[in-house]
N, C-alpha and C. Protein backbone atom coordinates (compact mmCIF):
# COMPACT_ATOMS: atom_id res chain seq x y z
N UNK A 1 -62.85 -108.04 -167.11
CA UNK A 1 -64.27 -108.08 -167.43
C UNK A 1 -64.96 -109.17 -166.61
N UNK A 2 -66.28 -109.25 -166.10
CA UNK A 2 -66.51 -110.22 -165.43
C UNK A 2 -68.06 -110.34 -166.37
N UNK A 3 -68.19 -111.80 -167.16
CA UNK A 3 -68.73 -112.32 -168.02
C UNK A 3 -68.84 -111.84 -169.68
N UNK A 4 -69.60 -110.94 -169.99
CA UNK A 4 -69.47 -110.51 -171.30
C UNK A 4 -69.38 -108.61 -170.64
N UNK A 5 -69.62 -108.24 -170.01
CA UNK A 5 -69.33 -106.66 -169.09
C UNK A 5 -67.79 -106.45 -169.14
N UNK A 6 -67.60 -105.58 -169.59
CA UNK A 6 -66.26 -104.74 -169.25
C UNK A 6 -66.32 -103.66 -168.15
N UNK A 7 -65.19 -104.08 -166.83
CA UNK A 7 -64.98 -102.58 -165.84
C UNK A 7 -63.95 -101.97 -166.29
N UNK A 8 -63.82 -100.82 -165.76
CA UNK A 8 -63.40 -100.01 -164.79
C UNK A 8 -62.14 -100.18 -163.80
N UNK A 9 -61.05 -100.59 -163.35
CA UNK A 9 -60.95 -100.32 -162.08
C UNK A 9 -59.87 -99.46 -161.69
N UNK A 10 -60.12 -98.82 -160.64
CA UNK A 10 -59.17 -97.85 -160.47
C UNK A 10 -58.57 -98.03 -159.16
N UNK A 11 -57.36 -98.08 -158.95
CA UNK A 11 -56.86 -97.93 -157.21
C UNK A 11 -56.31 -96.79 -157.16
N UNK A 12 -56.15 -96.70 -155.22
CA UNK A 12 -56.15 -95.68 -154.49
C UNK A 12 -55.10 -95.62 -153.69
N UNK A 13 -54.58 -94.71 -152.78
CA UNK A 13 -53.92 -95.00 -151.74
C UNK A 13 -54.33 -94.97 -150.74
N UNK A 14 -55.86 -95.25 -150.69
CA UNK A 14 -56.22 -95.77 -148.79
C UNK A 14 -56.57 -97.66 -149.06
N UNK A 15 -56.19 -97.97 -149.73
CA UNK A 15 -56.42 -99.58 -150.11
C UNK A 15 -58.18 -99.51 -151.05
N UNK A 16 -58.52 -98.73 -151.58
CA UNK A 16 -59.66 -99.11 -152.05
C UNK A 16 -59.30 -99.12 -153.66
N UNK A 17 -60.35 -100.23 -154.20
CA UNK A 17 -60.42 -100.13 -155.51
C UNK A 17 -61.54 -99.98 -155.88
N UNK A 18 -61.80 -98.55 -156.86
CA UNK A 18 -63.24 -98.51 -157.25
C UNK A 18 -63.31 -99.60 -158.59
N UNK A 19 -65.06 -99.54 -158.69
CA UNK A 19 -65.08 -100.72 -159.67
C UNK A 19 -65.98 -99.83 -160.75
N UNK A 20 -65.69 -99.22 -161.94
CA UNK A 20 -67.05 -98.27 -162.65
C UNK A 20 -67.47 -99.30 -163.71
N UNK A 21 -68.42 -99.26 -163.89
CA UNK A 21 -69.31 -100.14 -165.25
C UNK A 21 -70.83 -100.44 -164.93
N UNK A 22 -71.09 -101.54 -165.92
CA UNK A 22 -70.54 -102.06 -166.75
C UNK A 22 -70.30 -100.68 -167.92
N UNK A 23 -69.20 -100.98 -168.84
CA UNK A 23 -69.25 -100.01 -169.85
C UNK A 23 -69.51 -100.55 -171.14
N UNK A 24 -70.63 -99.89 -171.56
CA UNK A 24 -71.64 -100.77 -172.88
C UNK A 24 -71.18 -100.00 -173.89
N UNK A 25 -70.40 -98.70 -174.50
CA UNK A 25 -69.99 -98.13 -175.69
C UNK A 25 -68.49 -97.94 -175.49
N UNK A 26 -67.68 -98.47 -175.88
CA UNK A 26 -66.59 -97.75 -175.79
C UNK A 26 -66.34 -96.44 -176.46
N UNK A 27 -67.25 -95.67 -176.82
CA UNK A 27 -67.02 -94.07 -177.47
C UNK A 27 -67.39 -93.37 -176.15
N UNK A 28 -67.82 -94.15 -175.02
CA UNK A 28 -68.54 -93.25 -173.70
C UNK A 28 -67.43 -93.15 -173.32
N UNK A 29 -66.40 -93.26 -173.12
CA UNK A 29 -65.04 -93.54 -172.30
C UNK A 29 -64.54 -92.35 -171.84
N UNK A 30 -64.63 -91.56 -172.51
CA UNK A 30 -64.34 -89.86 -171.92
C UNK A 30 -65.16 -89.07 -171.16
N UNK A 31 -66.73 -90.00 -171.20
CA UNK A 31 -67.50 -88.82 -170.12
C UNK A 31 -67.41 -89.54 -169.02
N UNK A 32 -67.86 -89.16 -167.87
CA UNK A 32 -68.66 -89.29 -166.52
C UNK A 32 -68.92 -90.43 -166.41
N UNK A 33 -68.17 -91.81 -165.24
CA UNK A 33 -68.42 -92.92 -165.02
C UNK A 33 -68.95 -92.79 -163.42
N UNK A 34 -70.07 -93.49 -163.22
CA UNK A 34 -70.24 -93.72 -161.65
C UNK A 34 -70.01 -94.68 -161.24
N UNK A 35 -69.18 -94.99 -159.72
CA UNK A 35 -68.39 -96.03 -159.35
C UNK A 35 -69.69 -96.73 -158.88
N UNK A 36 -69.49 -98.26 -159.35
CA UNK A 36 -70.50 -99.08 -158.96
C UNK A 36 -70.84 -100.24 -158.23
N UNK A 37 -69.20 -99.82 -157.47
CA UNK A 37 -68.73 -100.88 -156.31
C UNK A 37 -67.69 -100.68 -155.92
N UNK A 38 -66.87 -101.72 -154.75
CA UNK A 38 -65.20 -101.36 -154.42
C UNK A 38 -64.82 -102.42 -153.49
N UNK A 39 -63.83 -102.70 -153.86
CA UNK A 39 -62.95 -103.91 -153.42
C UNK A 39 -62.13 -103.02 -152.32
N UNK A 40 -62.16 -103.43 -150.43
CA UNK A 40 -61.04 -102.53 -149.74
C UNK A 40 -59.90 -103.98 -149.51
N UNK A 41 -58.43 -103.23 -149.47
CA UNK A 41 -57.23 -104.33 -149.75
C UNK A 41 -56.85 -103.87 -148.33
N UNK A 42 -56.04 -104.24 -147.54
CA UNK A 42 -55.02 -104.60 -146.94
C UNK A 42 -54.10 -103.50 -147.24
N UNK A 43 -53.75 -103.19 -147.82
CA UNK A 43 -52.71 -101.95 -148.56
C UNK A 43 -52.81 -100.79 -148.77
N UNK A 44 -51.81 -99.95 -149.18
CA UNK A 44 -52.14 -98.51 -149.41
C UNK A 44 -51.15 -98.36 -150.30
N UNK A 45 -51.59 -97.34 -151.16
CA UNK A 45 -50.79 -96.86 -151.88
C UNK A 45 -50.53 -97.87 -153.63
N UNK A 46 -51.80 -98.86 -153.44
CA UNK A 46 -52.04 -99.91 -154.48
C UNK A 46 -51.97 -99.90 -156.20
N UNK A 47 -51.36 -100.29 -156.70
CA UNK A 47 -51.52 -100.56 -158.56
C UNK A 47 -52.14 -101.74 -158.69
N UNK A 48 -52.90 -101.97 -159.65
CA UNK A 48 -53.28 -104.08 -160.01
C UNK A 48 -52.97 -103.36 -161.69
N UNK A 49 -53.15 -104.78 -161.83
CA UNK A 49 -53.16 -105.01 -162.92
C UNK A 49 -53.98 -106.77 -162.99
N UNK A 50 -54.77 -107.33 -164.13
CA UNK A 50 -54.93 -108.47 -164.73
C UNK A 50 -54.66 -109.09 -165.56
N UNK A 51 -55.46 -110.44 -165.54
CA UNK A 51 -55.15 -110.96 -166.43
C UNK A 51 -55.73 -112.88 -165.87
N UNK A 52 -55.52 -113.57 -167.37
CA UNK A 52 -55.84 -114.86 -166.67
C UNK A 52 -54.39 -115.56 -166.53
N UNK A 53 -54.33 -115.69 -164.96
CA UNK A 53 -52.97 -116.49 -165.01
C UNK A 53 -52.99 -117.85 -164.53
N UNK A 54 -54.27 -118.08 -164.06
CA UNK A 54 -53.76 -120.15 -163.90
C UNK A 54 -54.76 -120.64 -165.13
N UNK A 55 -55.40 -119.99 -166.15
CA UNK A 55 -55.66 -121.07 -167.66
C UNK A 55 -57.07 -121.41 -167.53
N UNK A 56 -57.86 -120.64 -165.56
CA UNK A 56 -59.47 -121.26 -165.67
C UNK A 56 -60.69 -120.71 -166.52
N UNK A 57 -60.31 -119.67 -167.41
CA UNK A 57 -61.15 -118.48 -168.09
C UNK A 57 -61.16 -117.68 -167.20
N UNK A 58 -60.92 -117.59 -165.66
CA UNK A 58 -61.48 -116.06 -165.38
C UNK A 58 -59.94 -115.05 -164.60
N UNK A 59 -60.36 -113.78 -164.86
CA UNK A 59 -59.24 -112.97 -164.80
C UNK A 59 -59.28 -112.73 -162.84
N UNK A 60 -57.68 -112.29 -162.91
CA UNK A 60 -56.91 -112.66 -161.57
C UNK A 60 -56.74 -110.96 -161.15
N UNK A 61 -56.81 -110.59 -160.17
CA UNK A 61 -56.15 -109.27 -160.18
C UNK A 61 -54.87 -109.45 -159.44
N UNK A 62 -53.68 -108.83 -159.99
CA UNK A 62 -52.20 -108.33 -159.04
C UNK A 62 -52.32 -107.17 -158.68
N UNK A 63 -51.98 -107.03 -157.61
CA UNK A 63 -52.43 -105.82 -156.30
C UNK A 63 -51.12 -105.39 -155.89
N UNK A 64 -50.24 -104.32 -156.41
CA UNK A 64 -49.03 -104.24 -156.01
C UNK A 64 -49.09 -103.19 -154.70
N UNK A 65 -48.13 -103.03 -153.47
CA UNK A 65 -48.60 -102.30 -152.68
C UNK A 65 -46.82 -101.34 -152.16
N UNK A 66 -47.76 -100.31 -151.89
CA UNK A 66 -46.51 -99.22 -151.79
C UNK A 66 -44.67 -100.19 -150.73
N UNK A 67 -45.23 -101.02 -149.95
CA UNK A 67 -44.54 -101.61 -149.51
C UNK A 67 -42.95 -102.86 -150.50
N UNK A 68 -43.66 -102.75 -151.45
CA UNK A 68 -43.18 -103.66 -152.47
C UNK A 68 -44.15 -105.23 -152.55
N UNK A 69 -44.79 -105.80 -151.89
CA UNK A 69 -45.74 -106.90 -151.82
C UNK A 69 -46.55 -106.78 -152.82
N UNK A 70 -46.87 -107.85 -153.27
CA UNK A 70 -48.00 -108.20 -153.90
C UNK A 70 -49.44 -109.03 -153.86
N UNK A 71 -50.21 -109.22 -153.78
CA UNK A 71 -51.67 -109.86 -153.76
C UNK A 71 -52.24 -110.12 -154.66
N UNK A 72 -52.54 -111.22 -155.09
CA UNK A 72 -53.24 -112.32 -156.00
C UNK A 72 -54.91 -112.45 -155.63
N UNK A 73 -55.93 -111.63 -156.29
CA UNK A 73 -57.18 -112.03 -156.19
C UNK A 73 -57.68 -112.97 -157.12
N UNK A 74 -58.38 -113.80 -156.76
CA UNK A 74 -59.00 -115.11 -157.69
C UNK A 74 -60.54 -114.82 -157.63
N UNK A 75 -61.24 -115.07 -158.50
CA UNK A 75 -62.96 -115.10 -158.11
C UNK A 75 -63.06 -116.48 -157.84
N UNK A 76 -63.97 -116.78 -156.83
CA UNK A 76 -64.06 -118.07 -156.73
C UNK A 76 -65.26 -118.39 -157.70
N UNK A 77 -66.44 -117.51 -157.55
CA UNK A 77 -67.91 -118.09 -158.17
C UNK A 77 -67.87 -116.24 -158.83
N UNK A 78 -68.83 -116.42 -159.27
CA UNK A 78 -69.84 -115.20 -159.76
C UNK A 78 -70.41 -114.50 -159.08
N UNK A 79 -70.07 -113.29 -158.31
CA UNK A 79 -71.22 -112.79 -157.34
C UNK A 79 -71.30 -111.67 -158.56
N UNK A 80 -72.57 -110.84 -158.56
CA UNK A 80 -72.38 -109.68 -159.36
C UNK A 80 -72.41 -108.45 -158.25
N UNK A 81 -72.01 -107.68 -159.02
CA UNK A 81 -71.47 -106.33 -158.35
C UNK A 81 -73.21 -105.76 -157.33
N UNK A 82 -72.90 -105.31 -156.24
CA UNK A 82 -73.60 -104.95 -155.51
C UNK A 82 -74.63 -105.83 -155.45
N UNK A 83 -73.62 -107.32 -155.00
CA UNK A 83 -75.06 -107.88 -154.73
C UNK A 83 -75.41 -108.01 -153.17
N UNK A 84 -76.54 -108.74 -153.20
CA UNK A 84 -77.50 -108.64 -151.95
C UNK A 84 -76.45 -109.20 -150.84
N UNK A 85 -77.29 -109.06 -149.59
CA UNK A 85 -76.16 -109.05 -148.38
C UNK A 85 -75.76 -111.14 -148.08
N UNK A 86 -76.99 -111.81 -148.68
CA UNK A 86 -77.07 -112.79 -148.60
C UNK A 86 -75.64 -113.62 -149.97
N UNK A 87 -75.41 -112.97 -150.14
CA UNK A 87 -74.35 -113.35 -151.79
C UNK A 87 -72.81 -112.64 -150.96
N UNK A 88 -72.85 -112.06 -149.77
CA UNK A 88 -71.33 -111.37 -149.84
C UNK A 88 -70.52 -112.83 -148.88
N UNK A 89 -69.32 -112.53 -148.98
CA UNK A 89 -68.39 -113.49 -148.36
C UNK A 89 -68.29 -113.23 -146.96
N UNK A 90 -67.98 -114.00 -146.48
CA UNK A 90 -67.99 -114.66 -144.82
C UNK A 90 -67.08 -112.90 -144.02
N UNK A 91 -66.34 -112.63 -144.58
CA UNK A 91 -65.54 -111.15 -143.91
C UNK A 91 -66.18 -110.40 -143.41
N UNK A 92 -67.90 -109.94 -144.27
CA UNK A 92 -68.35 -109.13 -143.88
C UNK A 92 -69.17 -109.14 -142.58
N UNK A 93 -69.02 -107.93 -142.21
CA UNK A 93 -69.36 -107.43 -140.99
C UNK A 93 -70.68 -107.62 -140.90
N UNK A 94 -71.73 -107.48 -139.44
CA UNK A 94 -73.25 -106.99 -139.96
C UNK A 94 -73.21 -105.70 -138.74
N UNK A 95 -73.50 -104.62 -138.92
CA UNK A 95 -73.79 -103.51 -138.03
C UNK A 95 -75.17 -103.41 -138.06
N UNK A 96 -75.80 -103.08 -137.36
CA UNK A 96 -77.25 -102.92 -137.00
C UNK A 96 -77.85 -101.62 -136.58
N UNK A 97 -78.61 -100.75 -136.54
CA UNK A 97 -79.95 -100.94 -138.09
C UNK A 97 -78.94 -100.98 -139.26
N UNK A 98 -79.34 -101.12 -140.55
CA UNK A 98 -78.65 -101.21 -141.56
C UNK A 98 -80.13 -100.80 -142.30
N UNK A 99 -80.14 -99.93 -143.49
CA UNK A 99 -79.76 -98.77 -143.35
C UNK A 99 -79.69 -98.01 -141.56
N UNK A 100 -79.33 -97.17 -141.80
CA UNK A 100 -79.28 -96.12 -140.22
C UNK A 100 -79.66 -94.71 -140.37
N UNK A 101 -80.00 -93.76 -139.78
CA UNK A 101 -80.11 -92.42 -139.82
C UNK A 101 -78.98 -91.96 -139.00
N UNK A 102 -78.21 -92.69 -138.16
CA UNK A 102 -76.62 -91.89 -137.72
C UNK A 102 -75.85 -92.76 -136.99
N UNK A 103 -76.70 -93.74 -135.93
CA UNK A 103 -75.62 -94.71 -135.20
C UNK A 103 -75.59 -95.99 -135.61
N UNK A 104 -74.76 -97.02 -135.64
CA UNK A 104 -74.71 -97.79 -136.00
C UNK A 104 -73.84 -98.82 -134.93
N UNK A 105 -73.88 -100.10 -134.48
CA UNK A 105 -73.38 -100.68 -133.45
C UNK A 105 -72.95 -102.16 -134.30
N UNK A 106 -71.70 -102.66 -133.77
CA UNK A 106 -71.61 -103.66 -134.14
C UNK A 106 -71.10 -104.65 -133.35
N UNK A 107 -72.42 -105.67 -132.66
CA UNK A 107 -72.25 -106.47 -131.52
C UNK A 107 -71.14 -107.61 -131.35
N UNK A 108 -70.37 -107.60 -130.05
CA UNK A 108 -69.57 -108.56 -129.58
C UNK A 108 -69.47 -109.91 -130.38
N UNK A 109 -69.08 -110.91 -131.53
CA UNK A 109 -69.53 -111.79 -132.15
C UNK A 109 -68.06 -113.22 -131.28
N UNK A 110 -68.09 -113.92 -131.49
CA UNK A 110 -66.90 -114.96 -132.43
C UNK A 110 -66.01 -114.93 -133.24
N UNK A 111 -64.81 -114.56 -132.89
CA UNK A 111 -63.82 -114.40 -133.69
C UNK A 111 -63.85 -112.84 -133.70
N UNK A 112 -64.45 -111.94 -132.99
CA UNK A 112 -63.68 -110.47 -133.20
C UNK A 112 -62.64 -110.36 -132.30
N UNK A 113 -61.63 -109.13 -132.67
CA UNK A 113 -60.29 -109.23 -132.05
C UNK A 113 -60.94 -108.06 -131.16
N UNK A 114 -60.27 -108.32 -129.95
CA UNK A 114 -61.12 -107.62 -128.64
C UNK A 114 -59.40 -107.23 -128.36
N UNK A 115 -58.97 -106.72 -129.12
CA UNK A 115 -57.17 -105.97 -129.32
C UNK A 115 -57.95 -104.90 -129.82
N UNK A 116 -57.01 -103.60 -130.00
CA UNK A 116 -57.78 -102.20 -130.67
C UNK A 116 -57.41 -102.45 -132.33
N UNK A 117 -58.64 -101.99 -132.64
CA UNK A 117 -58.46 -101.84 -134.03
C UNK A 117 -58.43 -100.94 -134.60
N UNK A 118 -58.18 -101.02 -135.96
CA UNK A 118 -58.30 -99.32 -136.61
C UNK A 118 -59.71 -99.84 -137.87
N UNK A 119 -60.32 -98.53 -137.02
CA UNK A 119 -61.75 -98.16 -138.02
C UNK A 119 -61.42 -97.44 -139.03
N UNK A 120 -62.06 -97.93 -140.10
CA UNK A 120 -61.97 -96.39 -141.23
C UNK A 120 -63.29 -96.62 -142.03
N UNK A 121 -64.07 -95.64 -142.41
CA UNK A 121 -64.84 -95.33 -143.09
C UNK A 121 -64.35 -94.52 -144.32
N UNK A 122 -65.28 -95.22 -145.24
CA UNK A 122 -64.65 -94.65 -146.98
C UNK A 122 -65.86 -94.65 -147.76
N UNK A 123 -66.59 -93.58 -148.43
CA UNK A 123 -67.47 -92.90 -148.80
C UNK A 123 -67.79 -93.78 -150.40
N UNK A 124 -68.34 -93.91 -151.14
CA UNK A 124 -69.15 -94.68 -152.51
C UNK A 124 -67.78 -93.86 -153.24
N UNK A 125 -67.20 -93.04 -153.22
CA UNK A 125 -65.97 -92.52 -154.35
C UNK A 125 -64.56 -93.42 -153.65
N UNK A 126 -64.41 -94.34 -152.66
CA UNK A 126 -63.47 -94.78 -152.16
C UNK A 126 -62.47 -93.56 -151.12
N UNK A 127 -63.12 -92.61 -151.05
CA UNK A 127 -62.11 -91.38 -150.04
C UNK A 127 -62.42 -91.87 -148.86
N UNK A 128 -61.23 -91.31 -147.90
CA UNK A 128 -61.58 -91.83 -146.67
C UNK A 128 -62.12 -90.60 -145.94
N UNK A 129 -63.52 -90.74 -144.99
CA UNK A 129 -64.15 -89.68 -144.51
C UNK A 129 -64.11 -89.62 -143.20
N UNK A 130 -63.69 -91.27 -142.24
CA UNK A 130 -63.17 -91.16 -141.10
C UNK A 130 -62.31 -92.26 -140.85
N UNK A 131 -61.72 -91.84 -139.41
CA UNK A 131 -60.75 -92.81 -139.15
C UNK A 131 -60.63 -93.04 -137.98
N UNK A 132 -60.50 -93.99 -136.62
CA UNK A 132 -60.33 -94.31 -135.74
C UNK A 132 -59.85 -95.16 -135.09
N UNK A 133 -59.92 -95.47 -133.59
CA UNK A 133 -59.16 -96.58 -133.32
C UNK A 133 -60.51 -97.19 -132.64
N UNK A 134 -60.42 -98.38 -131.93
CA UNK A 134 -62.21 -99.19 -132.19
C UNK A 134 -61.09 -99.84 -130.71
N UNK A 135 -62.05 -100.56 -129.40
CA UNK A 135 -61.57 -101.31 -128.79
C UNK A 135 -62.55 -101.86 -128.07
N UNK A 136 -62.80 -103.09 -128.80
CA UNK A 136 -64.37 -103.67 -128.53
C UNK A 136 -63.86 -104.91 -127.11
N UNK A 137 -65.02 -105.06 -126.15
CA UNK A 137 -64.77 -105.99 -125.47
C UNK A 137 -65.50 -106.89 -125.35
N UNK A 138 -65.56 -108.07 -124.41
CA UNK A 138 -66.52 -109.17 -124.57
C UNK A 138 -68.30 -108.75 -124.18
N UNK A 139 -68.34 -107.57 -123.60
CA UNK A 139 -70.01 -107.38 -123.07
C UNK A 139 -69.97 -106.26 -124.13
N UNK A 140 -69.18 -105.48 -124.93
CA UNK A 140 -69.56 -103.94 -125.61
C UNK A 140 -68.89 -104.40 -126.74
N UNK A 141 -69.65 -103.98 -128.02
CA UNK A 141 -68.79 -104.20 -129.23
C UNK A 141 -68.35 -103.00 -129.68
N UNK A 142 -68.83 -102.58 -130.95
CA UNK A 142 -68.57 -100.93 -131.35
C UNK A 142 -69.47 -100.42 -131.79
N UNK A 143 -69.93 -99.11 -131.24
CA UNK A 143 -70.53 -98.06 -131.46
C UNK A 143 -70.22 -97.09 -132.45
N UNK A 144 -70.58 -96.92 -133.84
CA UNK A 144 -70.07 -95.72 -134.67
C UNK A 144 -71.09 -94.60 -135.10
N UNK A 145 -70.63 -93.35 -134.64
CA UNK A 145 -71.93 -92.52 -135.07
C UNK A 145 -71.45 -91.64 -136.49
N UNK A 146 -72.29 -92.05 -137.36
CA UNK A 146 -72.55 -91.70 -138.57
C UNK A 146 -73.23 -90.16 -139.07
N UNK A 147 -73.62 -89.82 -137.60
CA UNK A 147 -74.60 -88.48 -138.09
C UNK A 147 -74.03 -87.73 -138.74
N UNK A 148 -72.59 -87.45 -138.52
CA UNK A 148 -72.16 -85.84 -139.03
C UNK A 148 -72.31 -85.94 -140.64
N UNK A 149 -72.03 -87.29 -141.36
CA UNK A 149 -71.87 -87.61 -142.94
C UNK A 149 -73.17 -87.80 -143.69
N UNK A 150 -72.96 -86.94 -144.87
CA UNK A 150 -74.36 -86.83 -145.57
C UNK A 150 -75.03 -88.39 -145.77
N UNK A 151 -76.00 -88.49 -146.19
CA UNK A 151 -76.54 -89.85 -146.45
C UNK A 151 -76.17 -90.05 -147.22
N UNK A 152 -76.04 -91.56 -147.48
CA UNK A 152 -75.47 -91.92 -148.87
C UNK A 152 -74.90 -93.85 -148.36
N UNK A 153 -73.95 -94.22 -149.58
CA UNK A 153 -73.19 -95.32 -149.25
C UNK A 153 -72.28 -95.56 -148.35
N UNK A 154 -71.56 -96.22 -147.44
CA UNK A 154 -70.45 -96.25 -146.96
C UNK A 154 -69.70 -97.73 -146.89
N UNK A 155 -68.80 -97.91 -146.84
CA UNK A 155 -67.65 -98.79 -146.33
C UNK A 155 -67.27 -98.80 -145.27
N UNK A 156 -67.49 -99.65 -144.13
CA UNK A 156 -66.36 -99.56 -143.25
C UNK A 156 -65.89 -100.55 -143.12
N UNK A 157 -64.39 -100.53 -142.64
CA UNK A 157 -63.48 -101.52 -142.72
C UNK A 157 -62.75 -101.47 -141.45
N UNK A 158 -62.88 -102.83 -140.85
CA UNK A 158 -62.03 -102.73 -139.37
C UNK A 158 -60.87 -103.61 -139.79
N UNK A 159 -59.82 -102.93 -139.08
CA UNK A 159 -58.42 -104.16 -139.44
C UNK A 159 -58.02 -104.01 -138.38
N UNK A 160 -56.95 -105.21 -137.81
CA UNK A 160 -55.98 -105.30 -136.79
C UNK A 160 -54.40 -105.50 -137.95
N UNK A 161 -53.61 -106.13 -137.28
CA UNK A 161 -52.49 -106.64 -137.74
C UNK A 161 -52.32 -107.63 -138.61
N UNK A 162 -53.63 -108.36 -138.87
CA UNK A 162 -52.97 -109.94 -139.45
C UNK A 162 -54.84 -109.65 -140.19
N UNK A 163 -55.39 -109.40 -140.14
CA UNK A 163 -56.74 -109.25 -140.47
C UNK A 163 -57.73 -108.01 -140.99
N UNK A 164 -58.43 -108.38 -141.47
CA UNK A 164 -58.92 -106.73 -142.20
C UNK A 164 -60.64 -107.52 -142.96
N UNK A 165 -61.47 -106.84 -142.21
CA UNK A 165 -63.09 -107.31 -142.78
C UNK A 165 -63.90 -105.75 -142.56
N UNK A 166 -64.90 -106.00 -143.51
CA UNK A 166 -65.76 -105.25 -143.64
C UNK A 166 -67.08 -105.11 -144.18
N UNK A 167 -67.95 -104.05 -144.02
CA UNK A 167 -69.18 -104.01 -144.34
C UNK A 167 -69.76 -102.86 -145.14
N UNK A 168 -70.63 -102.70 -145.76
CA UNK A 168 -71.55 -101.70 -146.13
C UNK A 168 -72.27 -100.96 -145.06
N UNK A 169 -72.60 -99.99 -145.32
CA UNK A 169 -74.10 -99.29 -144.29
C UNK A 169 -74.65 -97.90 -145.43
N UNK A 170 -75.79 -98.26 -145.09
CA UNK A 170 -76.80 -96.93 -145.64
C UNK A 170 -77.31 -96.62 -144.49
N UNK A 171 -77.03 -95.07 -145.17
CA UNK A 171 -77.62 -93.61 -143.74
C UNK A 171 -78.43 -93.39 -144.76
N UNK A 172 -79.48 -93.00 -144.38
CA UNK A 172 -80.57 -92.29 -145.05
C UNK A 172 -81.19 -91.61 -143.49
């Protein structure tokens, strides 16, 4: 639960965890939840489970992964769910326009791995809708065209080997 709100969470096997809530009746529990955020992991094929395990009041997630590994999430502060771009952590990406109507570019920065990466895009239900390999250099970053996918939310997540960040984008 994060403050007096109870989630939701569900994992996947493309590393995403949806987040549904808040849930205000527990007699609603059998109908129709809309996912209202998502945590992407490093992993595939993921279970968590919580709980508070170092004694600070707030709950920890264990992230078990098809590999046998495990991952320890901590909250550091309070962000609330879908918050503004100014509240997300240092990982995220910025692609530009944001929203977009189909292309989206994400310029040469500091600290990107100019090694190939693997792109994936994952839709507001956490499915994955594309997948690629990305090989940005110091004058060209990455170009992703979005047109073919209905409008809506997206995720994308670039990883290499040792690293894995990502961003939001709205197509409208």
């Amino acid at each position: 639960s994060l403050g007096s709100n109870l989630y939701l969470l569900q994992s996947n096997a493309d590393g995403v965890i949806l987040v549904y809530g808040p849930i205000t009746d527990l007699n609603s529990l059998g109908s129709p939840m809309q996912v209202q955020d998502s945590i992407v992991v490093n992993a595939t094929f993921t279970s968590l489970t919580g709980g508070n395990l170092f004694g600070d009041f707030r709950h920890e997630l264990v992230i078990g992964q098809r590999t046998g590994g495990l991952f320890t999430m901590k909250r550091i502060k309070d962000i609330p769910l879908s918050a503004g771009q100014e509240d997300m952590p240092s990982t995220e990406l910025e692609w530009y326009p944001n929203p977009t109507n189909g292309t989206v570019e994400l310029k040469p920065f500091a600290g990107l791995s100019f090694e190939p990466l693997q792109l994936q895009v994952f839709d507001v239900s956490g499915s994955l809708v594309m997948k690629k390999k990305a090989s940005p250099t110091k004058q060209k970053g990455i170009t992703l065209d979005l047109g073919a996918l209905p409008n809506g939310v997206y995720t994308i997540s670039l990883k290499n080997n040792e690293h894995s960040s990502w961003s939001r984008i709205v197509k409208q």
